[in-house]
PDB file of N, CA and C in Angstrom:
ATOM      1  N   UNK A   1     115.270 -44.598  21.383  1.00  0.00           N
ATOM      2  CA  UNK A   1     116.179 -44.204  20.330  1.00  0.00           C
ATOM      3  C   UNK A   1     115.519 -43.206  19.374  1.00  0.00           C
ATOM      4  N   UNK A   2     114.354 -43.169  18.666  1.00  0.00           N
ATOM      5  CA  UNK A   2     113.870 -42.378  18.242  1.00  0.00           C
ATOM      6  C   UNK A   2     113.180 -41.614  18.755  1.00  0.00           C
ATOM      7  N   UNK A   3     112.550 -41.296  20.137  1.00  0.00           N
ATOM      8  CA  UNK A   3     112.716 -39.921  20.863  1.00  0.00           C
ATOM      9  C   UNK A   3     113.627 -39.275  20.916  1.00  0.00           C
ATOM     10  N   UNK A   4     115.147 -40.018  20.714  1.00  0.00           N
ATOM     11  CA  UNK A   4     116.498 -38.896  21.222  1.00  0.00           C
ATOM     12  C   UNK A   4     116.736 -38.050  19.881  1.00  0.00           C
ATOM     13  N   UNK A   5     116.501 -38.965  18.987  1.00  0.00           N
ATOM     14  CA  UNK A   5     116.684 -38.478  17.122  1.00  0.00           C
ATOM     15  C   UNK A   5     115.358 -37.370  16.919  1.00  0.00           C
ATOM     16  N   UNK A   6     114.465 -37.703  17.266  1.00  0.00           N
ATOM     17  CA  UNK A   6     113.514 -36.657  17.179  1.00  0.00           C
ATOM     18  C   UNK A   6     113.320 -35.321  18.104  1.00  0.00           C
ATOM     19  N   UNK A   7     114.146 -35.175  19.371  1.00  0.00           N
ATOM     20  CA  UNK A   7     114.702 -34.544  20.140  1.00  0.00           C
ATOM     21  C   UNK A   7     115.113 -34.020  19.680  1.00  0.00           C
ATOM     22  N   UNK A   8     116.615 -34.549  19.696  1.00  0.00           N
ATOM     23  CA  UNK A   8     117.841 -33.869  18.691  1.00  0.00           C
ATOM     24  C   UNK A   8     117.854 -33.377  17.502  1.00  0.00           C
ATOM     25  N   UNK A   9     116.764 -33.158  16.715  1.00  0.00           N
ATOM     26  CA  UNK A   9     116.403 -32.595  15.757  1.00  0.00           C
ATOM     27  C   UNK A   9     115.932 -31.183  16.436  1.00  0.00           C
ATOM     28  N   UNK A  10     115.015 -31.162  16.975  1.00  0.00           N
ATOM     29  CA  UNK A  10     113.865 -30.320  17.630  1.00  0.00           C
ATOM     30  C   UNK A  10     114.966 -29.064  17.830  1.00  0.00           C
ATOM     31  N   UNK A  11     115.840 -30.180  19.081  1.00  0.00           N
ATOM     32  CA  UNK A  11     116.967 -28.810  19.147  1.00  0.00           C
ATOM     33  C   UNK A  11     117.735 -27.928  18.411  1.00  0.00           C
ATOM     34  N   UNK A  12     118.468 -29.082  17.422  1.00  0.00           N
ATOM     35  CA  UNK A  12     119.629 -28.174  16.124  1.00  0.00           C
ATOM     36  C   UNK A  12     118.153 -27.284  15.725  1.00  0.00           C
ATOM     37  N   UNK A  13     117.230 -27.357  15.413  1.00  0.00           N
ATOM     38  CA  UNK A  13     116.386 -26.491  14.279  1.00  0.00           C
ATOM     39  C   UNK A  13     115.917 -25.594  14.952  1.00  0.00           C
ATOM     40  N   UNK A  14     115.928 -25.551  16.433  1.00  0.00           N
ATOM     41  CA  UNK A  14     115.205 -24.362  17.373  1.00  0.00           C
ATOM     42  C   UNK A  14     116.610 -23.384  17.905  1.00  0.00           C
ATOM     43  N   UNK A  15     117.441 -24.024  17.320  1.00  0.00           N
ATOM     44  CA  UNK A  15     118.847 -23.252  17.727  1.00  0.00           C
ATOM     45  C   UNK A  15     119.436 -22.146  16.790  1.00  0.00           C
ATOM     46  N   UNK A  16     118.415 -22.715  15.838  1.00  0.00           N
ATOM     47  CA  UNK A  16     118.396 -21.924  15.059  1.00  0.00           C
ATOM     48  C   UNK A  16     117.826 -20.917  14.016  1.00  0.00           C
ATOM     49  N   UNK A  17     116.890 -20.934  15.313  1.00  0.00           N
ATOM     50  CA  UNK A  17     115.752 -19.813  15.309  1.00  0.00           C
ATOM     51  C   UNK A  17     114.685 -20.207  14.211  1.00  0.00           C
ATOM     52  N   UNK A  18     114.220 -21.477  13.754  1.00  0.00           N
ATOM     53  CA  UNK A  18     113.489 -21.799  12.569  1.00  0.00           C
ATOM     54  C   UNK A  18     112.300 -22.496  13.548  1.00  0.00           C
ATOM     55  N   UNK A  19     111.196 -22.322  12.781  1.00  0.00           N
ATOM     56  CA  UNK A  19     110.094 -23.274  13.503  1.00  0.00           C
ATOM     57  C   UNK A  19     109.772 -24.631  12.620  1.00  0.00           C
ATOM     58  N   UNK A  20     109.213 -25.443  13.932  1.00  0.00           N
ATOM     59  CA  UNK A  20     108.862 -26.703  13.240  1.00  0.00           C
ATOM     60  C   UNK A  20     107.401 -27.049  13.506  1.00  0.00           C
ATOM     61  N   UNK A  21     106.748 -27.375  11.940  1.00  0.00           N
ATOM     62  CA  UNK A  21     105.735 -27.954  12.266  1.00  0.00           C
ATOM     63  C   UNK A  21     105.106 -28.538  11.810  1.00  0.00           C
ATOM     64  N   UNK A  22     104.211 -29.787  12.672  1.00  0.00           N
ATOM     65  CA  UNK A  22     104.556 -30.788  12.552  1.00  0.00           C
ATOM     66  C   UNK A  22     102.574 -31.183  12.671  1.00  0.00           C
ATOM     67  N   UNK A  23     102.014 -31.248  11.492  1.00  0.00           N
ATOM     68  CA  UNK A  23     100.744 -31.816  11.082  1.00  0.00           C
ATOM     69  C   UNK A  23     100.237 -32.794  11.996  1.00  0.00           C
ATOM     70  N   UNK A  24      99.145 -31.834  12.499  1.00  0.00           N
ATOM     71  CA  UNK A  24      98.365 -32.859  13.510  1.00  0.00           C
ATOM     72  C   UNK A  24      98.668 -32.849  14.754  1.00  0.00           C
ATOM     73  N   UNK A  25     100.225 -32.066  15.239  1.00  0.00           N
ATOM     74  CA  UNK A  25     100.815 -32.161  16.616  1.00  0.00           C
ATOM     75  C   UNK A  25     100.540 -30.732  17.116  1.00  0.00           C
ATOM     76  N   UNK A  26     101.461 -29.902  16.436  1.00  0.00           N
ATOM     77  CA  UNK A  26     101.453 -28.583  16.828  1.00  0.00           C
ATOM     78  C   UNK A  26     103.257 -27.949  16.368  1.00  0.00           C
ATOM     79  N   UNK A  27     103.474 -26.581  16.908  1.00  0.00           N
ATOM     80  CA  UNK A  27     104.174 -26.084  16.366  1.00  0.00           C
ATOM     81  C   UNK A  27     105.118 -25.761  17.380  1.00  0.00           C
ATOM     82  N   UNK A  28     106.695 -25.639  17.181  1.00  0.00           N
ATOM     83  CA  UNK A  28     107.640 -25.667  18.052  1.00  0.00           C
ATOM     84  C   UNK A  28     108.609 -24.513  17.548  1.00  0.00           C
ATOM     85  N   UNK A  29     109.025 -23.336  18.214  1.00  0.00           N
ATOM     86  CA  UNK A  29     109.554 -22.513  18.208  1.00  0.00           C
ATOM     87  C   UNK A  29     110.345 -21.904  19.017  1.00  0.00           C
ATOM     88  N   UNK A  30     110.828 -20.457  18.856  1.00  0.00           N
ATOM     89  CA  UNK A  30     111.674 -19.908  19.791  1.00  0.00           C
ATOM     90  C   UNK A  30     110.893 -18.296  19.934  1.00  0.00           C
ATOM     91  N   UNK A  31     110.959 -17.675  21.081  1.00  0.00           N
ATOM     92  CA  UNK A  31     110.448 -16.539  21.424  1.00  0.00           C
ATOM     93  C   UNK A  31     111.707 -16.184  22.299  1.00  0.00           C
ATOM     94  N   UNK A  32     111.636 -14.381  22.262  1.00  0.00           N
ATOM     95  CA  UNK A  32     112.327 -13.583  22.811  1.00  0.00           C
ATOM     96  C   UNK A  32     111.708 -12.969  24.560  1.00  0.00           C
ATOM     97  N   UNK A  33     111.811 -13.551  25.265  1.00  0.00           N
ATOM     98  CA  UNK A  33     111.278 -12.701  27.036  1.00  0.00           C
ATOM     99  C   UNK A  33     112.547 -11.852  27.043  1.00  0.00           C
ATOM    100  N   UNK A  34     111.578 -10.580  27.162  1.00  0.00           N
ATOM    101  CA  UNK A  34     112.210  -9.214  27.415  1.00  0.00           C
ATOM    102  C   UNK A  34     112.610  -9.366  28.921  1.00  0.00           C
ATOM    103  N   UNK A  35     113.357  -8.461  29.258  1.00  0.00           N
ATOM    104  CA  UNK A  35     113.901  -8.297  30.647  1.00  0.00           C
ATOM    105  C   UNK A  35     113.396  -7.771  31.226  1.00  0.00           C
ATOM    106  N   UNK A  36     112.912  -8.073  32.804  1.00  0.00           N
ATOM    107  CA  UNK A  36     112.227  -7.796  33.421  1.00  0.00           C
ATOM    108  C   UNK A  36     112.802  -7.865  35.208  1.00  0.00           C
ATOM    109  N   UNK A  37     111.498  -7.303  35.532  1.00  0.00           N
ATOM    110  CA  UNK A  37     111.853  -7.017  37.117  1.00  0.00           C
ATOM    111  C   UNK A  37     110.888  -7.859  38.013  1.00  0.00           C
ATOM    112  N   UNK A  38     111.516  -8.872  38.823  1.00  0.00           N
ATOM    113  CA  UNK A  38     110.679  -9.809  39.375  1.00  0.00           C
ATOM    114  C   UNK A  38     111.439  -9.774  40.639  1.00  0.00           C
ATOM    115  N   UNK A  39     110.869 -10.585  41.489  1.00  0.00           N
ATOM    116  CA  UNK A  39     110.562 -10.535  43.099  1.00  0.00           C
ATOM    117  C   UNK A  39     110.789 -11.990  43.559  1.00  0.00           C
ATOM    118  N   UNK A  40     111.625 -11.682  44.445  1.00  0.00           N
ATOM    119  CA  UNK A  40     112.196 -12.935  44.939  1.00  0.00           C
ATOM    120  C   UNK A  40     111.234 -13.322  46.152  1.00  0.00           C
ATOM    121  N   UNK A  41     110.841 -14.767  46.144  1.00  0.00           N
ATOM    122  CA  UNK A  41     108.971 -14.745  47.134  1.00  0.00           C
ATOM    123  C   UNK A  41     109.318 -14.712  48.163  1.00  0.00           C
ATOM    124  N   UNK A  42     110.865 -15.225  49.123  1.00  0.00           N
ATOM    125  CA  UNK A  42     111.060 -15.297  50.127  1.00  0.00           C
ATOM    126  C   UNK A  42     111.247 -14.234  51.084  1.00  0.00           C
ATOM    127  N   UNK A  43     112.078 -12.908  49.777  1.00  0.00           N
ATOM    128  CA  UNK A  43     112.338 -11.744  50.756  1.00  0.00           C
ATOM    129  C   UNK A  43     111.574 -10.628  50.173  1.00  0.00           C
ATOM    130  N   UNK A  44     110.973 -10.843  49.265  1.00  0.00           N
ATOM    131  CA  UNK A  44     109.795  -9.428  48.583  1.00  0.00           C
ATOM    132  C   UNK A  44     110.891  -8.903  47.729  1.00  0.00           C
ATOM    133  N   UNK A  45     112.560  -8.913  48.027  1.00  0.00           N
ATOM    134  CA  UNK A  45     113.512  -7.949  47.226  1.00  0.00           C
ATOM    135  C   UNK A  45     113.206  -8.196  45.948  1.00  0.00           C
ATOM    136  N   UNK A  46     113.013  -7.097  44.805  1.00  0.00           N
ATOM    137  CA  UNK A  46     113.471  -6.564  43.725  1.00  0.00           C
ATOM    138  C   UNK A  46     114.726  -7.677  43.010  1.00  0.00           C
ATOM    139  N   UNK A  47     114.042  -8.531  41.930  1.00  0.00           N
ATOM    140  CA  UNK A  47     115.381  -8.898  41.401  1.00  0.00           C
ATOM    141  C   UNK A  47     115.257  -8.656  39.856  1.00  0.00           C
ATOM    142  N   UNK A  48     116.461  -8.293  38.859  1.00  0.00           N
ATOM    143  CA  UNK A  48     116.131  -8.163  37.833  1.00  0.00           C
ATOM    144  C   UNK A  48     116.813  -9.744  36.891  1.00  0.00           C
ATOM    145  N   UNK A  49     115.586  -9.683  35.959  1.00  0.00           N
ATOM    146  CA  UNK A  49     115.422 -11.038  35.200  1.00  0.00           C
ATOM    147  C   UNK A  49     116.480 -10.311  33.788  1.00  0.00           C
ATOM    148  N   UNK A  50     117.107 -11.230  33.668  1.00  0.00           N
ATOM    149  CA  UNK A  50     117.821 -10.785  32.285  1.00  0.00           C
ATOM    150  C   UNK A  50     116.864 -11.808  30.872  1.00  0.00           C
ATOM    151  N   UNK A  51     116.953 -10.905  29.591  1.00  0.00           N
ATOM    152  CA  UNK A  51     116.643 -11.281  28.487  1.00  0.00           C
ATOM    153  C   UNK A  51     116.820 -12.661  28.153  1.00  0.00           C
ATOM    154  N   UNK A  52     116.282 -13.341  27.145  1.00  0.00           N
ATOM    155  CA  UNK A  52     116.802 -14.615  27.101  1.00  0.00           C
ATOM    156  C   UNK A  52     115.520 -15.255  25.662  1.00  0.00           C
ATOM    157  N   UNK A  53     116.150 -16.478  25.163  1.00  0.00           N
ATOM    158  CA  UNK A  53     115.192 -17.080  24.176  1.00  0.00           C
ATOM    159  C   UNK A  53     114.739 -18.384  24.850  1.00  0.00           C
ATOM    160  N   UNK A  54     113.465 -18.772  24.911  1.00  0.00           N
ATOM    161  CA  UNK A  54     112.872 -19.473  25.064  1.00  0.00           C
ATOM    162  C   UNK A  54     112.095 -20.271  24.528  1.00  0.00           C
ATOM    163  N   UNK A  55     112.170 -21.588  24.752  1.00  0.00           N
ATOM    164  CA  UNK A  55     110.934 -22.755  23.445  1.00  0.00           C
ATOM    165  C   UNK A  55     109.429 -22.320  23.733  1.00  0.00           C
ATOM    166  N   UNK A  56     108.955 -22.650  23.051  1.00  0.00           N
ATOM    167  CA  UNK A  56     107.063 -22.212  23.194  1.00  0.00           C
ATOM    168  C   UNK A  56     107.145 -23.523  22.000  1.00  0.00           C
ATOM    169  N   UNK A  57     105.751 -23.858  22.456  1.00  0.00           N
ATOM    170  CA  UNK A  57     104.789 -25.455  21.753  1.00  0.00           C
ATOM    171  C   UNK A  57     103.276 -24.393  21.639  1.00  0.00           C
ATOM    172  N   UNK A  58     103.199 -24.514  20.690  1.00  0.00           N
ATOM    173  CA  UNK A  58     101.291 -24.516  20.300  1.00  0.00           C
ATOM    174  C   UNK A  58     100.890 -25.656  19.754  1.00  0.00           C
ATOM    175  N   UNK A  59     100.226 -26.504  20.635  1.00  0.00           N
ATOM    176  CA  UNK A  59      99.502 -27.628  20.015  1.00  0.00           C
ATOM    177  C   UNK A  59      98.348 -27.100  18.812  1.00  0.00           C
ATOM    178  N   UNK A  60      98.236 -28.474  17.845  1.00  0.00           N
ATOM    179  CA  UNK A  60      97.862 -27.810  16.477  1.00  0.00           C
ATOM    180  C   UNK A  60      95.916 -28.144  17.051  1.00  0.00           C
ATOM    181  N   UNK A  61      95.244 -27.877  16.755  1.00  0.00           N
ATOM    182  CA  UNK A  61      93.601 -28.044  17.217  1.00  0.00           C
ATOM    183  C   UNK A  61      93.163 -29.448  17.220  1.00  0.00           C
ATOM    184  N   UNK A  62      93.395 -30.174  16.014  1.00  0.00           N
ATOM    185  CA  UNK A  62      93.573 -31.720  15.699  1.00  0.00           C
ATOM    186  C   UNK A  62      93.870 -32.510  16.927  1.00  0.00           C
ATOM    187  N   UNK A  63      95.205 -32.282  17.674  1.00  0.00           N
ATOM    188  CA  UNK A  63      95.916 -32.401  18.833  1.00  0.00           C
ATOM    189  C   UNK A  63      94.897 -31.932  19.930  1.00  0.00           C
ATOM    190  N   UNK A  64      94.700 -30.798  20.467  1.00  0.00           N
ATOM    191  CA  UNK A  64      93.843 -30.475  21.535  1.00  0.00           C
ATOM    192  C   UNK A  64      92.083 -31.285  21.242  1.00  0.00           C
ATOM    193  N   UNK A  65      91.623 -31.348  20.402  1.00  0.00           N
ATOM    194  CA  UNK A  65      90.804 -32.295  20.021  1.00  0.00           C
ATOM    195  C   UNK A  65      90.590 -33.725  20.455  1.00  0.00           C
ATOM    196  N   UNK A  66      91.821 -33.958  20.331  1.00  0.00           N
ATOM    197  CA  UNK A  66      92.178 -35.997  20.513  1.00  0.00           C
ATOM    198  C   UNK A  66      92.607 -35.754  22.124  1.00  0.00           C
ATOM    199  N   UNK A  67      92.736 -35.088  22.857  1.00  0.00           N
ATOM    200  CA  UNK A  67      92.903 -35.168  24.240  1.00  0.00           C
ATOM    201  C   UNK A  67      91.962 -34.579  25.026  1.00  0.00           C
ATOM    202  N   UNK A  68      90.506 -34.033  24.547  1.00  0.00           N
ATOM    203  CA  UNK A  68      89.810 -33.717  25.326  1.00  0.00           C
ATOM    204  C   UNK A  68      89.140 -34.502  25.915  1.00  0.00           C
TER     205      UNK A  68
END
């Protein structure tokens, strides 16, 4: 229950282009991937990738610390 509430937060606030962050964990955001030209592995063909926003996590050092 409070994974879904803390989820569901994550989302409304990344939907809306704001970052969250969160002491000791790391930081949760939105980034822009430009459009691009990628390759389909099966036939080598040329496919083009359309634009789009995407989540990105940077764990905070504290965090990468406690899991080494």
């Amino acid at each position: 229950m409070a994974i879904e509430i803390f989820l569901g937060t994550i989302k409304k606030t990344l939907k809306k282009r704001d970052k969250i962050f969160i002491f000791g964990f790391g930081t949760f955001s939105i980034v822009k991937r430009k459009a691009r030209i990628g390759r389909n592995p099966k036939t080598g063909q040329k496919v083009k990738i359309a634009a789009k926003f995407t989540p990105k996590f940077k764990p905070a050092r504290a965090f990468k610390e406690a899991v080494k």
